[in-house]
Protein backbone atom coordinates (compact mmCIF):
# COMPACT_ATOMS: atom_id res chain seq x y z
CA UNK A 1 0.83 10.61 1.01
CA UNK A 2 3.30 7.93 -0.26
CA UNK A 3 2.26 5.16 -2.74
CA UNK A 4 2.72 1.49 -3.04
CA UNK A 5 1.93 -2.26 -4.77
CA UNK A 6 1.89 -4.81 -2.47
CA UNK A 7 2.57 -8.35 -4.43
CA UNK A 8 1.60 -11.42 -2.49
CA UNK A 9 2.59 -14.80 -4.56
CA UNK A 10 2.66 -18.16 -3.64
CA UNK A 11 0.39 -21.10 -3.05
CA UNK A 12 -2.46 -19.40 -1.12
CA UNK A 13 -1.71 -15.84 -3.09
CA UNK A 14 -5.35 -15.18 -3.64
CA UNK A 15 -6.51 -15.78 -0.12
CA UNK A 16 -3.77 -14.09 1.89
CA UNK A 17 -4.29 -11.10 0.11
CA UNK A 18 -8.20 -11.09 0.42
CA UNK A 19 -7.19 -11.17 3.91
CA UNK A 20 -4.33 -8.34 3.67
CA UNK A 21 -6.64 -6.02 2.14
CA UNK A 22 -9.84 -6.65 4.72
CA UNK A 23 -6.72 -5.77 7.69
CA UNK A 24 -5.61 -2.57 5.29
CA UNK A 25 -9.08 -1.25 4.85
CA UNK A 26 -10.25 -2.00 8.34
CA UNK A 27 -7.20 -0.16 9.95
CA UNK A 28 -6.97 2.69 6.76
CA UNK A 29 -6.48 6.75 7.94
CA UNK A 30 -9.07 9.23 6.20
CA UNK A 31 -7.19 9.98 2.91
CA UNK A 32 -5.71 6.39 2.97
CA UNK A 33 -7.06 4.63 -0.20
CA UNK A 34 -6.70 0.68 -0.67
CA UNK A 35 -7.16 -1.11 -4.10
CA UNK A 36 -9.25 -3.82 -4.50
CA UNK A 37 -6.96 -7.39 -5.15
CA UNK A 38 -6.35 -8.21 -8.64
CA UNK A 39 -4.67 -11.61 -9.29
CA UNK A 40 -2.70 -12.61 -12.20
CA UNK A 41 -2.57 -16.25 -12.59
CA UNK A 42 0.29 -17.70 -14.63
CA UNK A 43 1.31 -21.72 -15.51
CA UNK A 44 3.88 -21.03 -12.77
CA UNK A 45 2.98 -18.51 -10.11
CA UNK A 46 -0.04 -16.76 -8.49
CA UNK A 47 0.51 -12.99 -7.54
CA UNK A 48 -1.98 -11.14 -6.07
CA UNK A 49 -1.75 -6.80 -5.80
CA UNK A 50 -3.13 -4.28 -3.70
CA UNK A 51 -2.52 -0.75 -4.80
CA UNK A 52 -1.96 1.19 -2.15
CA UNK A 53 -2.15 4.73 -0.91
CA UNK A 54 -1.15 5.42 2.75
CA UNK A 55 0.04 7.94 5.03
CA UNK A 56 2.27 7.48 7.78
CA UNK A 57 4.26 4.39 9.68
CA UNK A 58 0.81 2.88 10.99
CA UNK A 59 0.39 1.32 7.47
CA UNK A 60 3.78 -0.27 7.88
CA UNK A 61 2.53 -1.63 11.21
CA UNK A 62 -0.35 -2.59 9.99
CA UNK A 63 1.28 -4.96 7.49
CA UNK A 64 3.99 -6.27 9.50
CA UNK A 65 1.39 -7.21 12.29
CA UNK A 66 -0.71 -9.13 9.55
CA UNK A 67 2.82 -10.36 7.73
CA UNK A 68 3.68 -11.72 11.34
CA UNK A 69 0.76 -13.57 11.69
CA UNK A 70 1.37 -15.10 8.50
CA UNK A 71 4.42 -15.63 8.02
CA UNK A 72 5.38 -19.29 8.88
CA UNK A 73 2.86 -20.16 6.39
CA UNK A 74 4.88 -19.48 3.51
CA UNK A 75 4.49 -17.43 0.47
CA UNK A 76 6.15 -14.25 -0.43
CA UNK A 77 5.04 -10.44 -0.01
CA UNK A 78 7.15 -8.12 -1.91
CA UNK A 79 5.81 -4.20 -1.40
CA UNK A 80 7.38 -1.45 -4.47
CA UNK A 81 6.74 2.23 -3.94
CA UNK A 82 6.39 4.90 -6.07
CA UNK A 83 10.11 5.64 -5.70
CA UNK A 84 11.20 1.81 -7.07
CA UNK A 85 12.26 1.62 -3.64
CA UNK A 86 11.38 -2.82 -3.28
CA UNK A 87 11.01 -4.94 -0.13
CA UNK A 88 10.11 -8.25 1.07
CA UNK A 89 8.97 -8.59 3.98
CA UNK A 90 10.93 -11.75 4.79
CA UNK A 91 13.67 -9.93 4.34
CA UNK A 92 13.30 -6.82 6.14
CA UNK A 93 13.01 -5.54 9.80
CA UNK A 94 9.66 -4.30 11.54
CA UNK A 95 11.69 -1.07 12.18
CA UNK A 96 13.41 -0.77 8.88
CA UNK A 97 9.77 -1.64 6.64
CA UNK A 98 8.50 1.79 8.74
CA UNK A 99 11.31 3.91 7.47
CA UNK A 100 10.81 3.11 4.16
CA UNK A 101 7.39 3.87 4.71
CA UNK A 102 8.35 7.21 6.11
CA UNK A 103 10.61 8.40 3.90
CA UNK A 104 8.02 7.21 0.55
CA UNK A 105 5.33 9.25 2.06
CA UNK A 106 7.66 12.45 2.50
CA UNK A 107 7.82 14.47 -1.03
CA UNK A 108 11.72 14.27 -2.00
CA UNK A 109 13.28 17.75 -2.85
């Protein structure tokens, strides 16, 4: 099992990730555990997170599918792992966000 924070910010923060976690728990693995959305509100910013348990690439899938969707909408979606491994997804290929899921879900030796 690999580990992550998902961080959505921007204008419509609160609402994209309401809708990023209903598409995570909806498509979540037995074992896969999804944190409910906190937001942190600031004079500047709005940055919703979604802790984030997974197994496997069909998270990564999952979120690029919904991130596709989305993205021409604006806002920003920055995903950390447990390894301080960070990406954004507007910055990042479908097939390289699955590695990094891979290789965060496989224990390091």
């Amino acid at each position: 099992m690999g580990t992550a924070t998902l961080e959505v910010s921007g204008a419509q923060a609160a609402q994209w990730a309401e809708d990023l976690h209903a598409v995570l728990v909806a498509n979540a693995e037995p074992g896969e555990c999804v944190s409910p959305v906190e937001v942190d509100r600031s004079a500047a910013i709005v940055i919703a997170v979604i802790g984030l348990v997974f197994s496997g690439v069909g998270t990564a899938k999952t979120i690029w599918e919904w991130w596709h969707s989305k993205r021409q909408e604006g806002g920003t979606v920055k995903i950390l792992f447990g390894d301080d491994t960070q990406l954004t997804l507007s910055n990042v290929s479908q097939q390289r966000l699955e590695i990094v899921f891979q290789q965060a879900e496989t224990p390091q030796r």
